[in-house]
PDB file of N, CA and C in Angstrom:
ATOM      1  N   UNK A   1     122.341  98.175  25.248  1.00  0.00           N
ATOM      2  CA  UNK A   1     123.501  98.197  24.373  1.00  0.00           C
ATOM      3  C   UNK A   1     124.542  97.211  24.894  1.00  0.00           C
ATOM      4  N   UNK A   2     125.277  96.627  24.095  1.00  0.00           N
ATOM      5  CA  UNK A   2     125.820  95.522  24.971  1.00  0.00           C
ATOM      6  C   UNK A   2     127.553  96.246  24.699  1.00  0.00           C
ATOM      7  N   UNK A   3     128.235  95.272  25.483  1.00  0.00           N
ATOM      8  CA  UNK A   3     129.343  95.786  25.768  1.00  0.00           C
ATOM      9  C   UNK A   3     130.429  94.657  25.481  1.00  0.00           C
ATOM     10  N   UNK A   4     131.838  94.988  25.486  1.00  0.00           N
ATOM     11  CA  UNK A   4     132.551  94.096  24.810  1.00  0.00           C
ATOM     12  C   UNK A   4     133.355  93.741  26.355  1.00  0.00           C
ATOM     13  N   UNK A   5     133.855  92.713  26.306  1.00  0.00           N
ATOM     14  CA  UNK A   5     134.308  91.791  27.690  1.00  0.00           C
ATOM     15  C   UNK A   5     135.420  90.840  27.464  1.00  0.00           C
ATOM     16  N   UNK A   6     136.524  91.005  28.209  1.00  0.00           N
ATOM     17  CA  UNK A   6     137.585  89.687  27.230  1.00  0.00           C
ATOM     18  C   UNK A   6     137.267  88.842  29.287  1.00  0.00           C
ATOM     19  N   UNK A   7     136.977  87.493  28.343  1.00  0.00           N
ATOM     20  CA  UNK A   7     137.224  86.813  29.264  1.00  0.00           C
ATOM     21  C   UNK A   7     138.546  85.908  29.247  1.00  0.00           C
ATOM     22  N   UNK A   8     139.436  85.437  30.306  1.00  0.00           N
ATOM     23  CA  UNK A   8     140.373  84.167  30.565  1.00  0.00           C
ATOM     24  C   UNK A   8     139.936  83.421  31.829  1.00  0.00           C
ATOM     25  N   UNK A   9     140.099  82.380  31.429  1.00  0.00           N
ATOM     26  CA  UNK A   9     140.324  80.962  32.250  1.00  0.00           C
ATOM     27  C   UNK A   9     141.476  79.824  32.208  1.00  0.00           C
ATOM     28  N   UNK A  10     141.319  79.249  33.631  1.00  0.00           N
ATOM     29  CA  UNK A  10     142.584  78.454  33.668  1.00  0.00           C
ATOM     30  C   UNK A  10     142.417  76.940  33.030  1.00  0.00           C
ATOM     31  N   UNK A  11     141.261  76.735  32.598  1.00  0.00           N
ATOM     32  CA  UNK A  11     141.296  75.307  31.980  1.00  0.00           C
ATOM     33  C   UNK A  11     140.843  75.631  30.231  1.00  0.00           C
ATOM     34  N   UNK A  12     142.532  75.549  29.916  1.00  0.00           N
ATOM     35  CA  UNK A  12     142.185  75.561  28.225  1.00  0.00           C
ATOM     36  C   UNK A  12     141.089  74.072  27.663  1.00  0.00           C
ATOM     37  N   UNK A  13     141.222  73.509  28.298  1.00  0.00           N
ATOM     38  CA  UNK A  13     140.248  72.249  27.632  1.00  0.00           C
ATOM     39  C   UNK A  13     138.863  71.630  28.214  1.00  0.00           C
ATOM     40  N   UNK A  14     138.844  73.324  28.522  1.00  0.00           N
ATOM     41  CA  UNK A  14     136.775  73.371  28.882  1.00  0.00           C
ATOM     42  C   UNK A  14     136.761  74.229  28.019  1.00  0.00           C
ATOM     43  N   UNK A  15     135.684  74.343  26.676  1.00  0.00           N
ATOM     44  CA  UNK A  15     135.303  75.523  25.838  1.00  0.00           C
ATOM     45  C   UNK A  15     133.953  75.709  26.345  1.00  0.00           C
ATOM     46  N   UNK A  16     134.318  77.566  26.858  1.00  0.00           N
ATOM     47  CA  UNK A  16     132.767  77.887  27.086  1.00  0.00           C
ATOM     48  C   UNK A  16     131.770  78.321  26.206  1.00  0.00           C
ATOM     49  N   UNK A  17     131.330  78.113  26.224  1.00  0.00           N
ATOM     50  CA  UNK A  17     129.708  78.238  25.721  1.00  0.00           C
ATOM     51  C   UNK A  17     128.355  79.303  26.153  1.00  0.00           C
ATOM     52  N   UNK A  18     128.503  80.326  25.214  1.00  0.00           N
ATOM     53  CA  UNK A  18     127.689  81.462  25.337  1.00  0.00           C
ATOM     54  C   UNK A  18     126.645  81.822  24.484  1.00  0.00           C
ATOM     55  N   UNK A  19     125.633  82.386  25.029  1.00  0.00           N
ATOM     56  CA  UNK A  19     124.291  82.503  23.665  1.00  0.00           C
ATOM     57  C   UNK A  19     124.914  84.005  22.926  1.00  0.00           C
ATOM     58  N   UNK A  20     125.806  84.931  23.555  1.00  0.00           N
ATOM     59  CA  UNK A  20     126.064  85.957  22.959  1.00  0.00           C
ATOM     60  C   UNK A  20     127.312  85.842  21.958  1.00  0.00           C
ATOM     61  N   UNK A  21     127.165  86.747  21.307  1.00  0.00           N
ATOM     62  CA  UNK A  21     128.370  86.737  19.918  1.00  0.00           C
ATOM     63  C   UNK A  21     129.214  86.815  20.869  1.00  0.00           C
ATOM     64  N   UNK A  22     130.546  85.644  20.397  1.00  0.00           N
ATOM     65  CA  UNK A  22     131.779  85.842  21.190  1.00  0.00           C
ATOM     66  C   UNK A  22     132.722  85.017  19.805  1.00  0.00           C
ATOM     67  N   UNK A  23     133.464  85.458  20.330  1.00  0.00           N
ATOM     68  CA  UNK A  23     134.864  84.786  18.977  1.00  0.00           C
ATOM     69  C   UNK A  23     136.182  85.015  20.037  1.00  0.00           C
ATOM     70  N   UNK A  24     136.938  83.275  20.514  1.00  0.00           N
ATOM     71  CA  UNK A  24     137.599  82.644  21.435  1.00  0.00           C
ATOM     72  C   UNK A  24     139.359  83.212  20.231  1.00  0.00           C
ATOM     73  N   UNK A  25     139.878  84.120  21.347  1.00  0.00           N
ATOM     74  CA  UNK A  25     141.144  84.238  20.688  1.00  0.00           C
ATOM     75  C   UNK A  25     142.060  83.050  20.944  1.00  0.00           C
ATOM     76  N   UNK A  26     142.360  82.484  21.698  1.00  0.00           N
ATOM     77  CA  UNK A  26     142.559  81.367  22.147  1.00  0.00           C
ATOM     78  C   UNK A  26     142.004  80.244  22.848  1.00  0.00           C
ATOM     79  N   UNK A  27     142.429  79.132  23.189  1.00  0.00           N
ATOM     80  CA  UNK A  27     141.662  78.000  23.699  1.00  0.00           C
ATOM     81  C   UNK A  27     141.161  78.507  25.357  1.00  0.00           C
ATOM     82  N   UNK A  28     141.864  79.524  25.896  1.00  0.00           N
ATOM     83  CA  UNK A  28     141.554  79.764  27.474  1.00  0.00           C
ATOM     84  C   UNK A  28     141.000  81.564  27.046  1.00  0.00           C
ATOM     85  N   UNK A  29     141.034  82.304  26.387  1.00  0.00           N
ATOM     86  CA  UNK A  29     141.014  83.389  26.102  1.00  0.00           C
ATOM     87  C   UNK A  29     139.819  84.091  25.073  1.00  0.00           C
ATOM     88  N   UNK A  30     138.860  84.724  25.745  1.00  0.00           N
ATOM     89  CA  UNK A  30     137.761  85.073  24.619  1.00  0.00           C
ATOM     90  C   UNK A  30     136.924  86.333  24.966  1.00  0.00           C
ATOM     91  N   UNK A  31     136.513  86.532  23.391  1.00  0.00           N
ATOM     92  CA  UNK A  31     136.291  88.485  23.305  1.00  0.00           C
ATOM     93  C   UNK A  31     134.742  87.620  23.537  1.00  0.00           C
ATOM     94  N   UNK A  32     133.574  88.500  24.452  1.00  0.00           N
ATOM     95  CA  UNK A  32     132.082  88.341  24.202  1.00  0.00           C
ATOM     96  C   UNK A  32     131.697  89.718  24.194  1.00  0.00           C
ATOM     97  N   UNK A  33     130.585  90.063  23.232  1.00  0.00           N
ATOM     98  CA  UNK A  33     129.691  90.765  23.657  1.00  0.00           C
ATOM     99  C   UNK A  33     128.364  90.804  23.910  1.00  0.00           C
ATOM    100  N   UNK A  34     128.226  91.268  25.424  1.00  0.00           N
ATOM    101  CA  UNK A  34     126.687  90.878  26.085  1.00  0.00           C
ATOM    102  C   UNK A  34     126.602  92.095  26.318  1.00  0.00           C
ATOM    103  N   UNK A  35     124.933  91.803  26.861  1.00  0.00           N
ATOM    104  CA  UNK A  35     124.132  92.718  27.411  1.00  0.00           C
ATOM    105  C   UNK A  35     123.818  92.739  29.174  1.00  0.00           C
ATOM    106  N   UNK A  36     124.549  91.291  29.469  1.00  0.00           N
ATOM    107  CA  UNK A  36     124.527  90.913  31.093  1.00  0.00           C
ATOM    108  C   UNK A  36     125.868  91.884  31.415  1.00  0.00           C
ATOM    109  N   UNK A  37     125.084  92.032  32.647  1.00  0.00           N
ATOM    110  CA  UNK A  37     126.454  93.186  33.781  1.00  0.00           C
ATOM    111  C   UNK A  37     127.726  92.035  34.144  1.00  0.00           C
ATOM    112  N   UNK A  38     128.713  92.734  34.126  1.00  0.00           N
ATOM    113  CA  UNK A  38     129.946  92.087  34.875  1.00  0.00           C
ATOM    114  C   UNK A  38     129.551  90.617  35.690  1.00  0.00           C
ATOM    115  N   UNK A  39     129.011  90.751  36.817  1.00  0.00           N
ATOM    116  CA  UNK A  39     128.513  89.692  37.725  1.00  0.00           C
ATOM    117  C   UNK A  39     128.188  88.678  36.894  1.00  0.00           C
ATOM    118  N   UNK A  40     126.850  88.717  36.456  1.00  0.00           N
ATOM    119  CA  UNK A  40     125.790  87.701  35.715  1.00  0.00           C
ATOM    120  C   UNK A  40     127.171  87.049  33.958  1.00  0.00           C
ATOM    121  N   UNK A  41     128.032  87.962  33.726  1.00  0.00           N
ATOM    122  CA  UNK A  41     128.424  87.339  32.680  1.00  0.00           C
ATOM    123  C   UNK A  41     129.561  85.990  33.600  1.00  0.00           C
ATOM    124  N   UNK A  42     130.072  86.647  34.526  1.00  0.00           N
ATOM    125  CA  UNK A  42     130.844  86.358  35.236  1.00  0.00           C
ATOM    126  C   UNK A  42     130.703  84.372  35.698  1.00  0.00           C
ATOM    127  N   UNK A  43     129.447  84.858  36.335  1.00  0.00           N
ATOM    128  CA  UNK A  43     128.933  83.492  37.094  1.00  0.00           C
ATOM    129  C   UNK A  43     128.592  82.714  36.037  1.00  0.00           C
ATOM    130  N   UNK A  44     128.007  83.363  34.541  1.00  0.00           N
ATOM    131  CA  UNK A  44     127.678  81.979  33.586  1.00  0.00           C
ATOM    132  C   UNK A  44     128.710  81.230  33.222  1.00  0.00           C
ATOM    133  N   UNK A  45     130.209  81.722  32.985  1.00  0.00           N
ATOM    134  CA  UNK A  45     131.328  81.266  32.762  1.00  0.00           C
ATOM    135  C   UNK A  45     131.720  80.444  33.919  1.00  0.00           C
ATOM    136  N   UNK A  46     131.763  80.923  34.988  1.00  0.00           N
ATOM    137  CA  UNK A  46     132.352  80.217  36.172  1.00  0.00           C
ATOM    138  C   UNK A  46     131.748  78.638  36.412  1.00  0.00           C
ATOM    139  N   UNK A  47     130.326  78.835  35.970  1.00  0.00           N
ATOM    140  CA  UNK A  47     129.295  77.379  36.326  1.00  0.00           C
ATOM    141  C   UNK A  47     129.812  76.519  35.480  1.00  0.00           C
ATOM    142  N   UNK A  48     130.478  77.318  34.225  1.00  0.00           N
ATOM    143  CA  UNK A  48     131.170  75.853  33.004  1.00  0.00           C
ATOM    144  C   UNK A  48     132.608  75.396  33.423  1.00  0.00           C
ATOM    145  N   UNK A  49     133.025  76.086  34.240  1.00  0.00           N
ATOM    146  CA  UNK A  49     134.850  75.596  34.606  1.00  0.00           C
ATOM    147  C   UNK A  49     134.700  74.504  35.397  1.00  0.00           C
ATOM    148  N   UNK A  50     135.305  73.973  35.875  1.00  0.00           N
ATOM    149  CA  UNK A  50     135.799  72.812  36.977  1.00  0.00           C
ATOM    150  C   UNK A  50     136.407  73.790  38.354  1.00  0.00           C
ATOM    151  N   UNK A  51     135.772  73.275  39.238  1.00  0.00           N
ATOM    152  CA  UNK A  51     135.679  73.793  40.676  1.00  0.00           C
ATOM    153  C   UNK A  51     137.112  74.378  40.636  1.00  0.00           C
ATOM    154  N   UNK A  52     137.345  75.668  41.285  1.00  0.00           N
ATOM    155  CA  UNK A  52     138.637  76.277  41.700  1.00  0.00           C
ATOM    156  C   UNK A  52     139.530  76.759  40.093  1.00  0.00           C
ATOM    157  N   UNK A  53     139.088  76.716  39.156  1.00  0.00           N
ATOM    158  CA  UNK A  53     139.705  76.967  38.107  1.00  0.00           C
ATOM    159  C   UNK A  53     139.686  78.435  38.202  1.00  0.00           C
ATOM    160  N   UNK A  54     140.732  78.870  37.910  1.00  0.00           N
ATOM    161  CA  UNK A  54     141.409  80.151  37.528  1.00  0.00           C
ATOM    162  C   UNK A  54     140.230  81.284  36.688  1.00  0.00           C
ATOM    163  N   UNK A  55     140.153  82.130  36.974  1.00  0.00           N
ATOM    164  CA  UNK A  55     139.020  83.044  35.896  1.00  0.00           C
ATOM    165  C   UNK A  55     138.719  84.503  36.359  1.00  0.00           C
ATOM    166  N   UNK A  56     139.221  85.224  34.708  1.00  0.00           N
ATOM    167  CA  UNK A  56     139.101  87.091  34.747  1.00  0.00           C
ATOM    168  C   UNK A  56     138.217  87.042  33.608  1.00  0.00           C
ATOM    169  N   UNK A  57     136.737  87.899  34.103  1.00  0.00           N
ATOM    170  CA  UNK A  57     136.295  88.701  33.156  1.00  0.00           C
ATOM    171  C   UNK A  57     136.128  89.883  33.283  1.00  0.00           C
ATOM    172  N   UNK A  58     136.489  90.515  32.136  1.00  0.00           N
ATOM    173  CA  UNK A  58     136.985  92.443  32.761  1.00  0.00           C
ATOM    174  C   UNK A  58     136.311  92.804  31.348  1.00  0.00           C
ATOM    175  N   UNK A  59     134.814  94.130  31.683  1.00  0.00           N
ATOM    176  CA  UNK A  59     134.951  94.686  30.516  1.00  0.00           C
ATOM    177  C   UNK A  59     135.863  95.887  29.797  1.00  0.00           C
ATOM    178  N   UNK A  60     135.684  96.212  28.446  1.00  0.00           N
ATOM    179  CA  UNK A  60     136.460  96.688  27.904  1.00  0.00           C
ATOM    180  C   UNK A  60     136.040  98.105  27.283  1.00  0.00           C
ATOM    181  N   UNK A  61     136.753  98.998  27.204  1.00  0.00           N
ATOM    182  CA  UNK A  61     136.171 100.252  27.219  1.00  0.00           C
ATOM    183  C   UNK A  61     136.274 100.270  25.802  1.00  0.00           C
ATOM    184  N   UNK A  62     137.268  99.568  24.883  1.00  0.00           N
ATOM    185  CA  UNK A  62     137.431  99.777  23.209  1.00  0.00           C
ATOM    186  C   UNK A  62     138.412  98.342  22.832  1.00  0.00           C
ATOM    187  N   UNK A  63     137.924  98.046  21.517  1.00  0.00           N
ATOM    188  CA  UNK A  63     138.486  97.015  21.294  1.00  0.00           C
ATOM    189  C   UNK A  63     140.123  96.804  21.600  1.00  0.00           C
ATOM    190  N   UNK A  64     140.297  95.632  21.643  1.00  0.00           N
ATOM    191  CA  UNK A  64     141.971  95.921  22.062  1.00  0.00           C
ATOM    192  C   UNK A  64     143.031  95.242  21.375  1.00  0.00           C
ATOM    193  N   UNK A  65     144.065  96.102  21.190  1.00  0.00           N
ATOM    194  CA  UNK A  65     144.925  95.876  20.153  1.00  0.00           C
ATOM    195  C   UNK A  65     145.429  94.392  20.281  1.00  0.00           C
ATOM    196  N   UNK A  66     145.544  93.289  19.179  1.00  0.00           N
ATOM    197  CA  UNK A  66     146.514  92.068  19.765  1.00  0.00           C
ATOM    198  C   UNK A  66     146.979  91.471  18.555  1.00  0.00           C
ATOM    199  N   UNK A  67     148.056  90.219  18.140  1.00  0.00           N
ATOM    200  CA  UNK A  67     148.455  90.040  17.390  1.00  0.00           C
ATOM    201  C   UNK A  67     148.502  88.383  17.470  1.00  0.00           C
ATOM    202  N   UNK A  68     148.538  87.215  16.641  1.00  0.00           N
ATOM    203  CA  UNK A  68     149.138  85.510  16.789  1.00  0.00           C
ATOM    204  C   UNK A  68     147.696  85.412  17.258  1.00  0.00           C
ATOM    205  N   UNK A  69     146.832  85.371  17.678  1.00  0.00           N
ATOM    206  CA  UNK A  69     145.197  85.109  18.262  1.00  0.00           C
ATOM    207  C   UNK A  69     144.889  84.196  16.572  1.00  0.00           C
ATOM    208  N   UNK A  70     143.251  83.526  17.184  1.00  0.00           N
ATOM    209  CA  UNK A  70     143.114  83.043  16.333  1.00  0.00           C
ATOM    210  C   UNK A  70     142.661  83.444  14.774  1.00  0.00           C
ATOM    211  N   UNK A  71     142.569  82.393  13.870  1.00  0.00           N
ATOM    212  CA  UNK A  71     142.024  83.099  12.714  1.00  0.00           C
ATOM    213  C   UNK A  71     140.087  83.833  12.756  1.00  0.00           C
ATOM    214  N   UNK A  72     140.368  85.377  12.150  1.00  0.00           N
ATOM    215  CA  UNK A  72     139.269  85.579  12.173  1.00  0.00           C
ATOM    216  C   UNK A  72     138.794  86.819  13.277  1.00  0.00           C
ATOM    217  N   UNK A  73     139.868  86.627  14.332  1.00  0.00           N
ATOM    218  CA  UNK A  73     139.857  87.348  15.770  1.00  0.00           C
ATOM    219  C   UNK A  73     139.600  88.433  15.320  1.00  0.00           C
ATOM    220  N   UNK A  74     140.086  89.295  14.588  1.00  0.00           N
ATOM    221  CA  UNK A  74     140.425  91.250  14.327  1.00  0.00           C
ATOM    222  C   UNK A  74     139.263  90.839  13.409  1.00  0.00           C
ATOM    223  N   UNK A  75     138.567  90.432  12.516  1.00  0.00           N
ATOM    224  CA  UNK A  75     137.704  90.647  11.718  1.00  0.00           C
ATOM    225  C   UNK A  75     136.554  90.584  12.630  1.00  0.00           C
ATOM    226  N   UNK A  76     136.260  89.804  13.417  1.00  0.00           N
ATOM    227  CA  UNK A  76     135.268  89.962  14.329  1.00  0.00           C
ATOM    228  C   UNK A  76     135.248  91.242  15.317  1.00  0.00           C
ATOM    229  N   UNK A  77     136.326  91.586  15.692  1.00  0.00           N
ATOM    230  CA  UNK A  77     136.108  92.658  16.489  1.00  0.00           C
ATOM    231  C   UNK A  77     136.033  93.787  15.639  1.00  0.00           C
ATOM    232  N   UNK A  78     136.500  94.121  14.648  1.00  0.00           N
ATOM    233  CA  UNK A  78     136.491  95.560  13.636  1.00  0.00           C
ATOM    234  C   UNK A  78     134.442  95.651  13.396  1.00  0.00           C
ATOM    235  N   UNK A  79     134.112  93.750  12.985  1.00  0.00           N
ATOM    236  CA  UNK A  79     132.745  94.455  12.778  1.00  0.00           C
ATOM    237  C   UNK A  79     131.985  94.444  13.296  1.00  0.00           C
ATOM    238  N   UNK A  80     132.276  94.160  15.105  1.00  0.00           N
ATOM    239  CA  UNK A  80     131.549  94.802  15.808  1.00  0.00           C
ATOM    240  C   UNK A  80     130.400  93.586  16.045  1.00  0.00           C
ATOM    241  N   UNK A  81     130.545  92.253  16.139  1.00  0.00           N
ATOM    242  CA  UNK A  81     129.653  91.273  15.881  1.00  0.00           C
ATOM    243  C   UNK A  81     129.217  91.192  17.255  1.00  0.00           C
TER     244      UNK A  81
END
């Protein structure tokens, strides 16, 4: 069962790139949901940043409330993509 995960990073002008449904609330800021544990989602993100760049991925126990994100953001998370 996969699980929902907001990731941030410190370089808005690296977009990462994931095989799992994810929809980027902002340019540094993005909802994924995988089936990889904490660690393994962790390190695939980290291998796309530039050495020493800034980076939280924390999963999430329920979607989370937010507002100004991009277009599309709350429709993706309501259906659960």
């Amino acid at each position: 069962m996969s699980e929902l995960f907001l990731i941030w990073h410190g370089d808005p002008k690296t977009a990462v790139e994931l095989a799992e449904p994810m929809h980027a609330l902002r340019d540094d800021l993005i909802l994924v949901r995988s089936d990889r544990t904490l660690s393994r989602l962790y390190h695939a993100v980290k291998h796309q940043l530039p050495r020493d760049t800034a980076l939280c991925v924390a999963p999430l126990a329920s979607a989370p409330k937010f507002k100004g994100m991009t277009a599309g953001a709350l429709t993706w998370v309501r259906r659960g993509a």
